[in-house]
Protein backbone atom coordinates (compact mmCIF):
# COMPACT_ATOMS: atom_id res chain seq x y z
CA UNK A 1 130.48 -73.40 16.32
CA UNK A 2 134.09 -72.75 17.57
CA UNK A 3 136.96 -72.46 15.45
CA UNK A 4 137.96 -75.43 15.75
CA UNK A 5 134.72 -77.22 15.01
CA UNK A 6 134.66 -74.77 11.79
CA UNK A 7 138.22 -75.92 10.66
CA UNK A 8 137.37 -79.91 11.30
CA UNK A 9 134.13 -79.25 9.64
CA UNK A 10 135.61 -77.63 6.61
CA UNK A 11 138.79 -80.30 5.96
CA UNK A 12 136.06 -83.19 6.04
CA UNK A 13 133.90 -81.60 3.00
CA UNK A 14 137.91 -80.92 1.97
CA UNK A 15 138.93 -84.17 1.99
CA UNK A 16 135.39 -85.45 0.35
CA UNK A 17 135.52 -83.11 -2.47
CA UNK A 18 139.23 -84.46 -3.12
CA UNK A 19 137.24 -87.83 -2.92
CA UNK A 20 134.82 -86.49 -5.52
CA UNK A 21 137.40 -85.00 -7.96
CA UNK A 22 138.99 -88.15 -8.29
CA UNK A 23 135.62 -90.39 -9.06
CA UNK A 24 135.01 -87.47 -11.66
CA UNK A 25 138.55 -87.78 -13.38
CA UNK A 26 137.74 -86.40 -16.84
CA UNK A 27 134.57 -84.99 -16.73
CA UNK A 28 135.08 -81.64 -18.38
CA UNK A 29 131.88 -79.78 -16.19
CA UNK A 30 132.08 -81.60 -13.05
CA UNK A 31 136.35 -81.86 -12.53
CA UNK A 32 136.38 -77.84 -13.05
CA UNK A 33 132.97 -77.69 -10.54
CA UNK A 34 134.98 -79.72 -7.99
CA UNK A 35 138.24 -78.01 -8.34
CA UNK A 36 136.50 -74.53 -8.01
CA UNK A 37 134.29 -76.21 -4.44
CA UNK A 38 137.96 -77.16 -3.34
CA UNK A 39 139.72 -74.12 -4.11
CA UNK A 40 136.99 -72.07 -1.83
CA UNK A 41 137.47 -75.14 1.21
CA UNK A 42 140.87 -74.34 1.27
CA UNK A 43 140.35 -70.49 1.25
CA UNK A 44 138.01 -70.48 3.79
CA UNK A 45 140.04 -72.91 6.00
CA UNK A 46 143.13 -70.50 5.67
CA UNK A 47 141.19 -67.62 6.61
CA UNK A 48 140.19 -69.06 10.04
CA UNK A 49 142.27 -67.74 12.87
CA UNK A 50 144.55 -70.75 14.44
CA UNK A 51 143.14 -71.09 18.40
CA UNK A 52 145.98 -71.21 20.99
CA UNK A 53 146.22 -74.66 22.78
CA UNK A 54 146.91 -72.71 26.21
CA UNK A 55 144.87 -70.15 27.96
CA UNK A 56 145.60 -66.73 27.71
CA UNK A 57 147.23 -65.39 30.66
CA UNK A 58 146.04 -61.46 31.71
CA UNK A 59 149.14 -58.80 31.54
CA UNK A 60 150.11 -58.27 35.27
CA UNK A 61 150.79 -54.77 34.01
CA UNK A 62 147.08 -53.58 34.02
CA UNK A 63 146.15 -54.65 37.68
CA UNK A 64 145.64 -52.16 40.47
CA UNK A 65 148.59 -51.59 42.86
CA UNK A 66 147.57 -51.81 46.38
C-alpha cells in the first residue's frame, strides 16, 4: 500500500473511531478504549512521511560530462 493509501486508510478508521467515541459518550471502559484507539490513529498518521505531489527531478550535478 502506498503512503498515501496508508494515510486515507488510517483518517477513515480516524474519523470512525471519532464516530464511535461520541455514540459511547459516558461509558467509563469504552470512552477511555476509544480515546486510547484514537490517540494511536493519529500517531501513526503523523509518523507517515508526506509524498511530494511532483516528481523528483535527478541532480544534474552527478551526470557524466562528455
Amino acid at each position: 500500500m502506498t503512503t498515501r493509501g496508508q494515510r486515507e486508510f488510517l483518517k477513515v478508521q480516524l474519523i470512525q473511531t471519532q464516530r464511535l467515541i461520541e455514540l459511547v459518550d459516558g461509558h467509563l471502559l469504552m470512552s477511555a478504549a476509544f480515546a486510547e484507539r484514537e490517540r494511536e490513529f493519529k500517531e501513526q498518521i503523523d509518523s507517515i512521511p508526506l509524498g511530494s505531489n511532483y516528481p523528483e527531478i535527478p541532480d544534474s550535478s552527478n551526470r557524466r560530462k562528455s
